[in-house]
Protein backbone atom coordinates (compact mmCIF):
# COMPACT_ATOMS: atom_id res chain seq x y z
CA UNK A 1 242.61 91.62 106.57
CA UNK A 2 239.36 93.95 107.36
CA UNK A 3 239.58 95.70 111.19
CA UNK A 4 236.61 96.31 112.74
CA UNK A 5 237.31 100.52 113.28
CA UNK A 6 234.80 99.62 116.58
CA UNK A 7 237.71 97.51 118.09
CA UNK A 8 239.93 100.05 117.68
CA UNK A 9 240.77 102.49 120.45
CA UNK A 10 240.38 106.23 119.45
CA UNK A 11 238.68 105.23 116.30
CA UNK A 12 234.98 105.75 116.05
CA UNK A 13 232.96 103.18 113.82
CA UNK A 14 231.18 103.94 110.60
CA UNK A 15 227.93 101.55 111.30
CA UNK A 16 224.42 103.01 111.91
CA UNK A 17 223.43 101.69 114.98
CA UNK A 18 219.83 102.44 114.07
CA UNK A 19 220.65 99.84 111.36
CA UNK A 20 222.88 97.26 112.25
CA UNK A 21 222.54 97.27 116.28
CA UNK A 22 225.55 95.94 118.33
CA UNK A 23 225.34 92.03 118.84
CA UNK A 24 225.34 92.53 122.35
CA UNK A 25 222.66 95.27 122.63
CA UNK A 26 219.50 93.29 123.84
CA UNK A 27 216.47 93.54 121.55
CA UNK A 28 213.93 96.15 123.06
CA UNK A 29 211.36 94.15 121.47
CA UNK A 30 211.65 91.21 124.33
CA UNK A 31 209.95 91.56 127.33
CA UNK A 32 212.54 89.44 129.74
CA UNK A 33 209.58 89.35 132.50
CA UNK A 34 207.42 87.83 129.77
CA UNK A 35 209.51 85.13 129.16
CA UNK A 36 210.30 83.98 132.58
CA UNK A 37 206.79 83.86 133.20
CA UNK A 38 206.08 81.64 130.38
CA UNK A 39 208.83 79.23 131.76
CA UNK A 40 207.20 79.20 135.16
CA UNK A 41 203.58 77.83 133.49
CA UNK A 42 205.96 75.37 131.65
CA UNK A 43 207.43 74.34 134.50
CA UNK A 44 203.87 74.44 136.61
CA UNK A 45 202.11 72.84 133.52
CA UNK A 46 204.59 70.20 133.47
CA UNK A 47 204.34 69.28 137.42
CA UNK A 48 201.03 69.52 137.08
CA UNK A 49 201.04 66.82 134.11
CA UNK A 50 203.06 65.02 136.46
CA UNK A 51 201.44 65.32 139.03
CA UNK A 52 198.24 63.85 137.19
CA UNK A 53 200.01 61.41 135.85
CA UNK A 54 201.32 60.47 139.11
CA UNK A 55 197.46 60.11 139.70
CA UNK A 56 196.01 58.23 137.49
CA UNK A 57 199.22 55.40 137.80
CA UNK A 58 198.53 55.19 141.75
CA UNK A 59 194.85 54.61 141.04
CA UNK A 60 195.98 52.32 138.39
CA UNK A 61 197.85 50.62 140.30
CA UNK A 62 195.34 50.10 143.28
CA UNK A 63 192.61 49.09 140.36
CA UNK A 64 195.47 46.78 139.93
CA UNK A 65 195.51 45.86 143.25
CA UNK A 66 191.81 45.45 143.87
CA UNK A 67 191.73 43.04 140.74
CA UNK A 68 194.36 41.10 141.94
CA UNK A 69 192.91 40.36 145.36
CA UNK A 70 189.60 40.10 143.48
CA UNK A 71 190.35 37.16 141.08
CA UNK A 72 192.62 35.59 144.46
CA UNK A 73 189.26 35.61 146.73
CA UNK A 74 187.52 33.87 143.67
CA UNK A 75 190.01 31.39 143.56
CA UNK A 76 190.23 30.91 147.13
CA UNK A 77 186.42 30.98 147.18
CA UNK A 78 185.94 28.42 144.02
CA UNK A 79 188.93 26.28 146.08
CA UNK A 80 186.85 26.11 148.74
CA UNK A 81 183.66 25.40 147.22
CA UNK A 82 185.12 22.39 145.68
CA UNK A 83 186.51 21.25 149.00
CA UNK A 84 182.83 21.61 150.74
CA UNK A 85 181.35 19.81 147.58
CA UNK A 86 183.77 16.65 147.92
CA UNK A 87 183.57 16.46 151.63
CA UNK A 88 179.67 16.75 151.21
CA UNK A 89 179.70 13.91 148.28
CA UNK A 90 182.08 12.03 150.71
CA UNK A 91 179.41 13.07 153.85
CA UNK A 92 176.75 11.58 151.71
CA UNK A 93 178.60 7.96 151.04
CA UNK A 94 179.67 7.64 154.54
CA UNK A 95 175.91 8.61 155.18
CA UNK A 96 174.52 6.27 152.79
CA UNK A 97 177.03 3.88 154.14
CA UNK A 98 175.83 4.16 157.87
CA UNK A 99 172.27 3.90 156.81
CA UNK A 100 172.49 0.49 154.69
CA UNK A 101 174.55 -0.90 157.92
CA UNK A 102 171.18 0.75 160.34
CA UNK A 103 169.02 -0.94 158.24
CA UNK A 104 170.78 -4.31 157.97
CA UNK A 105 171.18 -4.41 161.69
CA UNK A 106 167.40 -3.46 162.26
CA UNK A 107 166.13 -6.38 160.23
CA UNK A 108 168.58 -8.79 162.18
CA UNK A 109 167.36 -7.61 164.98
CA UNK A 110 163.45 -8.14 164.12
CA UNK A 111 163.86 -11.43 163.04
CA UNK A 112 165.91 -12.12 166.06
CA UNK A 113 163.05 -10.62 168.23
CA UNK A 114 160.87 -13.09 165.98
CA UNK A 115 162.35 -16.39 166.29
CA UNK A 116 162.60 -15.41 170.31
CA UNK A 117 158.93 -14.67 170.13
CA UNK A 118 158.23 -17.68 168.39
CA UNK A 119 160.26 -20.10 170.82
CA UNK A 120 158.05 -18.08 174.08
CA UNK A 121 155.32 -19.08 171.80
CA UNK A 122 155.59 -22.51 171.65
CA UNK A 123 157.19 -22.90 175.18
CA UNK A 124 154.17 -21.20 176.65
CA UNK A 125 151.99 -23.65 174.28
CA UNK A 126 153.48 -26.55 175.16
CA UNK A 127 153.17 -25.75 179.29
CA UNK A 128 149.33 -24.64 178.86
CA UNK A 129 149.17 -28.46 176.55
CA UNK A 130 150.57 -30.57 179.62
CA UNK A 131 148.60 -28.48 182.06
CA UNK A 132 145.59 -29.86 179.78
CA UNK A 133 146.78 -33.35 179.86
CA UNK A 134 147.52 -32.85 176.16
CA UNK A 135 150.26 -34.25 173.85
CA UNK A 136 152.89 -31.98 172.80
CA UNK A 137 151.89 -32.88 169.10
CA UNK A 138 148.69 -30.79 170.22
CA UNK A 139 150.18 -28.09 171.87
CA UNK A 140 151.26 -26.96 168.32
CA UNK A 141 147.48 -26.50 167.64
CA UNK A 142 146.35 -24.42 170.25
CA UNK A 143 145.77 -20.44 169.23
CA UNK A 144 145.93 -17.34 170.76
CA UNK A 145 148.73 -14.38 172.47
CA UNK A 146 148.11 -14.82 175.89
CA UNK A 147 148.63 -17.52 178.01
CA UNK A 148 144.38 -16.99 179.22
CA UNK A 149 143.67 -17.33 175.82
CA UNK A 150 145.78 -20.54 175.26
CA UNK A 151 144.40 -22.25 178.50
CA UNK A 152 141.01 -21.36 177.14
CA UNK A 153 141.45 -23.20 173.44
CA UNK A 154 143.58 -26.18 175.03
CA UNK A 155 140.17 -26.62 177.47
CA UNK A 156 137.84 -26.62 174.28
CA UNK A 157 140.27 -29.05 172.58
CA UNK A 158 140.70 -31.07 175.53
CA UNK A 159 136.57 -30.98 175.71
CA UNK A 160 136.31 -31.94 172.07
CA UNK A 161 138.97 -34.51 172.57
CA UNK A 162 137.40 -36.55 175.04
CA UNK A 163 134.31 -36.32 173.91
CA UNK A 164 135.13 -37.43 170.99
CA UNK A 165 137.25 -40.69 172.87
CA UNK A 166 134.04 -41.29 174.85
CA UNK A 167 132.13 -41.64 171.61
CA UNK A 168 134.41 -44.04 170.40
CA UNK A 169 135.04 -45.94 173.71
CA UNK A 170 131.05 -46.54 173.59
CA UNK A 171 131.40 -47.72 169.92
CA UNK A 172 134.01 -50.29 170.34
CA UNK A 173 132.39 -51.73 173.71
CA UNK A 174 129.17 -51.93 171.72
CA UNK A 175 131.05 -53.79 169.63
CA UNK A 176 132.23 -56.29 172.05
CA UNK A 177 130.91 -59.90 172.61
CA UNK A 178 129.22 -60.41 175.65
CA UNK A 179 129.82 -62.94 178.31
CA UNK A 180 128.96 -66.70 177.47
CA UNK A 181 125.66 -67.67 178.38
CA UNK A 182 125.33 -71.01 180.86
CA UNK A 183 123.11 -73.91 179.34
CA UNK A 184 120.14 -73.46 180.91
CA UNK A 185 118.63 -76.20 182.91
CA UNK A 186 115.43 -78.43 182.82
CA UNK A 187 113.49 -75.82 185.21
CA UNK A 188 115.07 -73.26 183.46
CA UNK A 189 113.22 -74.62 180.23
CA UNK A 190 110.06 -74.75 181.32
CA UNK A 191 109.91 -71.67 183.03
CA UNK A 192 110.82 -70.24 179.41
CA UNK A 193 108.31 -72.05 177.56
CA UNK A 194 106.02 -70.99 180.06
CA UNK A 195 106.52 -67.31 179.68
CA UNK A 196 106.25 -67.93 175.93
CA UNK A 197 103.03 -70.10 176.03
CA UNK A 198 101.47 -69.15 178.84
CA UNK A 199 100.58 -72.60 179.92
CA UNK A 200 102.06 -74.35 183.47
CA UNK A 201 102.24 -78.20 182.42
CA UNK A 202 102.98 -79.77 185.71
CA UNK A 203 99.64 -78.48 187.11
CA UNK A 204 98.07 -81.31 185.30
């Protein structure tokens, strides 16, 4: 067994401490200030790092964020669209709809208005006719709007009409046999051969 003659009380030790220093002599050659100022910019270096990193994962995260709401507004917007296109399309059919039903109801109602023009018409006609002293059968050829312009045609027809009745009155009493003649008598005789002679025989 070797004893260390340092350990030994009284007993000086053999070993060059110019040599072999003591293990718990401190090296001159480190500078203890040195190296607790490098641990500091570690330490700073490292919150620093953090603190960037820190940084750039908040501003990730509200990128994150920003996206998010971003691609939900679209969506809400592209939701919405849709909606405004299908109640426009359904706008348009209940449009169209409404329309068609305008337009049938309008042409009802003009030929409606029509046939209750046309029955004034030929009521007002037919009173101007008997006014006229003409047939109802004639009242469907008189012309014109007003009832002035009625009474004036149903007095040219009514004109035309007689005349043309007096015309054929006069042709069928032409027509006509006269009255029977009376067998004339003696004097009667003679007076007509004396207008046709010109000679009076009972003078002689």
């Amino acid at each position: 067994m070797t004893i260390d003659p340092s350990t030994v009380p009284g007993q000086q030790s053999n070993v060059d401490p110019t040599t072999n220093p003591p293990a718990n002599v401190a090296n001159p050659g480190l500078n203890v200030s040195q190296g607790t100022s490098t641990i500091e910019e570690l330490q700073q270096q490292l919150a620093s790092e953090r603190a960037k990193n820190a940084k750039f994962e908040d501003e990730a995260f509200k990128a994150r964020e920003k996206e998010r709401k971003r691609k939900e507004q679209e969506l809400a917007d592209k939701a919405d669209l849709e909606l405004k296109l299908k109640e426009q399309g359904e706008f348009k059919t209940l449009a169209d709809n409404l329309a068609a039903e305008k337009e049938g109801l309008q042409q009802e109602i003009a030929a409606r208005d029509a046939e209750i023009a046309k029955r004034d018409h030929e009521a007002l006609c037919l009173k101007v006719a008997t006014a006229h002293g003409l047939s109802s059968e004639l009242a469907a050829r008189l012309t014109g709007q007003t009832e002035d312009e009625l009474n004036a045609d149903a007095a040219l027809l009514k004109k035309s009409i007689d005349g043309q009745a007096q015309q054929a009155l006069s042709k069928q009493l032409g027509n006509l046999p006269g009255p029977p003649q009376k067998e004339a008598t003696s004097a009667q005789r003679q007076e007509q051969m004396i207008k046709k002679i010109g000679v009076n025989y009972s003078k002689f």
